[in-house]
Structure formats: C-alpha cells, structure tokens
N, C-alpha and C. Protein backbone atom coordinates (compact mmCIF):
# COMPACT_ATOMS: atom_id res chain seq x y z
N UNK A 1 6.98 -17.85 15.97
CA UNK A 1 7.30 -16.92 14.91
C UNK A 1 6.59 -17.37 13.63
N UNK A 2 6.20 -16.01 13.06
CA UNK A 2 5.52 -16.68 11.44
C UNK A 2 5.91 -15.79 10.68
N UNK A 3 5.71 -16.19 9.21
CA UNK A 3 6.07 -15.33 8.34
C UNK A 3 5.10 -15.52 7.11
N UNK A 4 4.83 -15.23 5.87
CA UNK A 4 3.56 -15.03 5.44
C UNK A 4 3.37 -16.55 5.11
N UNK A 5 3.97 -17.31 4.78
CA UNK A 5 4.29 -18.43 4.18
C UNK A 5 4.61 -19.91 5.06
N UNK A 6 5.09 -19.36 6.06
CA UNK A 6 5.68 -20.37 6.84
C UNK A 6 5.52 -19.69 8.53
N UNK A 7 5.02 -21.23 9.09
CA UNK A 7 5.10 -20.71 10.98
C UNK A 7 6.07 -22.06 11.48
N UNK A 8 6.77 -21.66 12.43
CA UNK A 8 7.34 -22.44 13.43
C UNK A 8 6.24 -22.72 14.52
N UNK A 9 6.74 -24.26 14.24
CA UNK A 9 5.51 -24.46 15.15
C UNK A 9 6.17 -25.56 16.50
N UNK A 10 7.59 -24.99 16.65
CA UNK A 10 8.45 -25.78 17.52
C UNK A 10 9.53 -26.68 17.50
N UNK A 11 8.61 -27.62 16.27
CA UNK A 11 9.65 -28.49 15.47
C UNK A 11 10.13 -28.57 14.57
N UNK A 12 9.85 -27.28 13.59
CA UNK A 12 10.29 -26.89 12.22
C UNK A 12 9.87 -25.97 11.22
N UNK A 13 9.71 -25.34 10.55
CA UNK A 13 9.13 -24.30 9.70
C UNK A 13 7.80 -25.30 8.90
N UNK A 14 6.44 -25.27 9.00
CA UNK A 14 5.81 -25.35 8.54
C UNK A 14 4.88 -24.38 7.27
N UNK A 15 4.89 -25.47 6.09
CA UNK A 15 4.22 -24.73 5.00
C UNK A 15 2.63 -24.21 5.52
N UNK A 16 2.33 -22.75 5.53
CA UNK A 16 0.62 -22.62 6.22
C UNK A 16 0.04 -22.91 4.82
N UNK A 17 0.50 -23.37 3.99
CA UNK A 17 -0.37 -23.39 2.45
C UNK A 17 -1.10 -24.97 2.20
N UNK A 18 0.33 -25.72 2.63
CA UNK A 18 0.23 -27.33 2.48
C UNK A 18 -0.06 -28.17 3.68
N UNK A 19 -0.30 -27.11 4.64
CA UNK A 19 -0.28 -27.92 6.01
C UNK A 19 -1.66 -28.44 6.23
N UNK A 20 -2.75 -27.56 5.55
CA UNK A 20 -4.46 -28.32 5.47
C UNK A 20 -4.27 -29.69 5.06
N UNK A 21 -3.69 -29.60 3.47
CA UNK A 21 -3.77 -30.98 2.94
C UNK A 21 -2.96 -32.13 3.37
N UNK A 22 -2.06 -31.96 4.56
CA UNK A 22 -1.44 -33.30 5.13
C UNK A 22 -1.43 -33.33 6.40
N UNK A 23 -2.78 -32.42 7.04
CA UNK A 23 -2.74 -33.07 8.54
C UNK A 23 -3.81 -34.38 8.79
N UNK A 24 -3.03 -35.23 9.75
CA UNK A 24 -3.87 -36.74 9.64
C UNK A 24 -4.56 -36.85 11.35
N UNK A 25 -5.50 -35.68 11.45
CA UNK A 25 -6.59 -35.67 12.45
C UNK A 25 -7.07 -36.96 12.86
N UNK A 26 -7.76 -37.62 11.86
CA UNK A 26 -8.38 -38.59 12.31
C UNK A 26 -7.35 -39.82 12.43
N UNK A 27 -6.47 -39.87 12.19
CA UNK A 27 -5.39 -41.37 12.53
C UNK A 27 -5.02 -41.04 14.17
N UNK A 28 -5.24 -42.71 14.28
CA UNK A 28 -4.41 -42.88 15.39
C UNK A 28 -3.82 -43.10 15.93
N UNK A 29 -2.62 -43.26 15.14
CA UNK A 29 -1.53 -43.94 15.22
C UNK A 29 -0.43 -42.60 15.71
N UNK A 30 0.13 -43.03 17.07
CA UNK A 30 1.01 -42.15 17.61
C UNK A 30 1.96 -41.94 16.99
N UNK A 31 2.59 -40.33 16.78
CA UNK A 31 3.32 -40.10 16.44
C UNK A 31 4.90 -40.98 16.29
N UNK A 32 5.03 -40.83 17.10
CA UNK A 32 6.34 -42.19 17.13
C UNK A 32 6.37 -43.38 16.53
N UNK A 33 5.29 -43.98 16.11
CA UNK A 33 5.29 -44.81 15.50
C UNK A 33 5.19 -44.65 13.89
N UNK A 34 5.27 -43.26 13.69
CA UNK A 34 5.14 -43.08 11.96
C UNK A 34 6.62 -41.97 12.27
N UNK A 35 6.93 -41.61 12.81
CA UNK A 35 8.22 -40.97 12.59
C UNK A 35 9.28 -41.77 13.54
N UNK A 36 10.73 -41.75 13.11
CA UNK A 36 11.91 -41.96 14.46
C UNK A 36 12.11 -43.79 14.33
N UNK A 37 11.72 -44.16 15.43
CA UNK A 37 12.08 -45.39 15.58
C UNK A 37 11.00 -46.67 15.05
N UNK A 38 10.42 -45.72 14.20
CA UNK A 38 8.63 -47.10 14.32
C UNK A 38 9.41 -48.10 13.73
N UNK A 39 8.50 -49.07 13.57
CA UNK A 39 8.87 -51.05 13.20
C UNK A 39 9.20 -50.93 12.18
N UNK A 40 8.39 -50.01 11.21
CA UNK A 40 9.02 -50.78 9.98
C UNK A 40 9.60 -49.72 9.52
N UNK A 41 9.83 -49.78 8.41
CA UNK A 41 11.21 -49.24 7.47
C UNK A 41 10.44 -48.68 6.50
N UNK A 42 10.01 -47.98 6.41
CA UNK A 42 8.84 -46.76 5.33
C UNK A 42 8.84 -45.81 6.68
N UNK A 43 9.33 -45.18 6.98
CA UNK A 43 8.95 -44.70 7.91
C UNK A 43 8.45 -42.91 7.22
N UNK A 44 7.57 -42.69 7.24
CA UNK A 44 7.03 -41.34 6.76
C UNK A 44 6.77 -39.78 8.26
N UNK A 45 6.68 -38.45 7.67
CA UNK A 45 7.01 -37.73 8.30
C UNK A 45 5.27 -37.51 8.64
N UNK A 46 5.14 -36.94 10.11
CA UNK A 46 3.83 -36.64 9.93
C UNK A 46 2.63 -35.73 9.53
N UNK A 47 4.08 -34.96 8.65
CA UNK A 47 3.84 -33.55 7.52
C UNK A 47 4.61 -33.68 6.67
N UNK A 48 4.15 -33.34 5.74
CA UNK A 48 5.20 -33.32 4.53
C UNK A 48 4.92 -31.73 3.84
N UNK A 49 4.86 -30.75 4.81
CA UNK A 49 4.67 -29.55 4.53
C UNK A 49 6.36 -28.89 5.27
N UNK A 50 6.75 -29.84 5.96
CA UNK A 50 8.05 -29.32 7.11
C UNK A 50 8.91 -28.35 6.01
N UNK A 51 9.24 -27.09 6.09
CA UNK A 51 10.35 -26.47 4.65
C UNK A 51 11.95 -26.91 5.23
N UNK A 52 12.28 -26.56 4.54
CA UNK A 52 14.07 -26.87 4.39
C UNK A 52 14.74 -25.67 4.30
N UNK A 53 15.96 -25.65 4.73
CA UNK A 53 16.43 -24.17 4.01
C UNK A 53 17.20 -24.82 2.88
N UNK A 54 17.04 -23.73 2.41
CA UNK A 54 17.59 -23.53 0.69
C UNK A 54 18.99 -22.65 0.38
N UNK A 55 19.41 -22.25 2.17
CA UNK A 55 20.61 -21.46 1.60
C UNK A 55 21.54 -22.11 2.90
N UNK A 56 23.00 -22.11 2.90
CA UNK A 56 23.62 -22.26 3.85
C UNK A 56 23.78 -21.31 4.99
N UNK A 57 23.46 -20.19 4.68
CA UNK A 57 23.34 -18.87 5.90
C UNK A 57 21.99 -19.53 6.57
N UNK A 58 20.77 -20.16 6.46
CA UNK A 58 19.66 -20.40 6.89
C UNK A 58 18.83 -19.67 6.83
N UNK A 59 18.67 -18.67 5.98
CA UNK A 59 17.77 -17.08 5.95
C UNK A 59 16.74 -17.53 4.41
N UNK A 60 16.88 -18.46 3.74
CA UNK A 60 15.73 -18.70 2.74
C UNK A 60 14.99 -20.20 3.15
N UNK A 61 13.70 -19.81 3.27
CA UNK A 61 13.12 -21.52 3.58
C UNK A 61 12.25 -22.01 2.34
N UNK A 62 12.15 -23.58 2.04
CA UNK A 62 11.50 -23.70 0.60
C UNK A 62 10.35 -24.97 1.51
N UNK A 63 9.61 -24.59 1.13
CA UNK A 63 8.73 -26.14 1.05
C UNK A 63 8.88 -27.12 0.10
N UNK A 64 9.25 -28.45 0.49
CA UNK A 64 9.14 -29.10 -0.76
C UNK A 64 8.28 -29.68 -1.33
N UNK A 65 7.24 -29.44 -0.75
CA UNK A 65 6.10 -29.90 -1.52
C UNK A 65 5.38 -29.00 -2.73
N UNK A 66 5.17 -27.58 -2.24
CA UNK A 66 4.83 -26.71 -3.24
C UNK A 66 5.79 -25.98 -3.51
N UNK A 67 7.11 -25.78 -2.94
CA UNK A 67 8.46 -25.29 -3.69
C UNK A 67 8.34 -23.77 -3.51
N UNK A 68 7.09 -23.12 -2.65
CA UNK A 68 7.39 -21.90 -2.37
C UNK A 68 8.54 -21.53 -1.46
N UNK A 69 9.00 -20.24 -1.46
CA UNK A 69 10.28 -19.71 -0.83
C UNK A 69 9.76 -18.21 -0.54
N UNK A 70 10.65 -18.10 0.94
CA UNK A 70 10.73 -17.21 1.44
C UNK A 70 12.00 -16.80 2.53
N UNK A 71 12.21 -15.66 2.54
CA UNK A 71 13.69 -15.29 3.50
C UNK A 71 13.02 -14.99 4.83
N UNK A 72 13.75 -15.39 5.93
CA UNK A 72 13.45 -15.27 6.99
C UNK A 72 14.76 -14.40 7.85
N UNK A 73 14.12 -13.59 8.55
CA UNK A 73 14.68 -12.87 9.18
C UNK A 73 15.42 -13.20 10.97
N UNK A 74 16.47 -13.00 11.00
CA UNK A 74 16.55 -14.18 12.46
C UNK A 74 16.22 -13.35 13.53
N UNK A 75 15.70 -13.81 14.72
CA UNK A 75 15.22 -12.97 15.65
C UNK A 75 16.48 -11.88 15.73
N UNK A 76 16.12 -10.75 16.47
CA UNK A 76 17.12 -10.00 17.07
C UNK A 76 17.08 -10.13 18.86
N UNK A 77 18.38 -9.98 19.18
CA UNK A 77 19.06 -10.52 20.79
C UNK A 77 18.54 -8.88 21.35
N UNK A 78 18.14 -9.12 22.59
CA UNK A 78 18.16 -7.85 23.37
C UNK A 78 18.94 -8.28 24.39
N UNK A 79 19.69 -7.52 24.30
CA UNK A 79 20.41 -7.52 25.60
C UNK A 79 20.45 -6.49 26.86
C-alpha cells in the first residue's frame, strides 16, 4: 500500500521523501546487527525515515525526520 507520502514496505510506513537520504546500500553490516539485539548499545534503526502515527485511532502518519503528515485510509474487508 502507498500513499503520496508514505509506502509500506512490510515493516512500517516509510517516508518516500527521506528514504533516498538514509538508505545504507553500500554497508555491510547485516541488518541485525544495527537493529534488535546487536553488541553494543547505540543501537540505530536502519532508516530513520520509518513514520509514527500521530493519532491514537492510527489514521494520521508523521515522519520524524521531515515531520510531514498524512491520513491514511485503512484497507476495506471484502467479504
């Protein structure tokens, strides 16, 4: 799902604005070891574009990096 601002990309609402400037292509350091359980204690995300919601219903998402916002619509069920 996407929306003008933000795509799910499985593991969370990603900023499409901020997501150029913090993907780390060339590292090679496995994921797991910079998020979750790695050794040390700095442990950093491997985006810092991931948005948050901003409302308790879950229908506004913010990035916190560039602080844009947008409402998201929740799928609809077919039954």
């Amino acid at each position: 799902m996407e929306t003008g601002n933000f795509r799910n990309d499985g593991f969370g609402w990603v900023c499409v604005h901020c997501e150029s400037g913090t993907d780390s292509e060339g590292d090679n350091i496995s994921r797991l070891m910079r998020e979750g359980e790695a050794e040390s204690k700095s442990v950093t995300l491997s985006t810092t574009a991931i948005a948050k919601w901003a409302d308790a219903e879950h229908t506004i998402l913010i990035c916190p990096q560039c602080e844009r916002t947008e409402r998201v619509q929740p799928p609809r069920v077919r039954l």
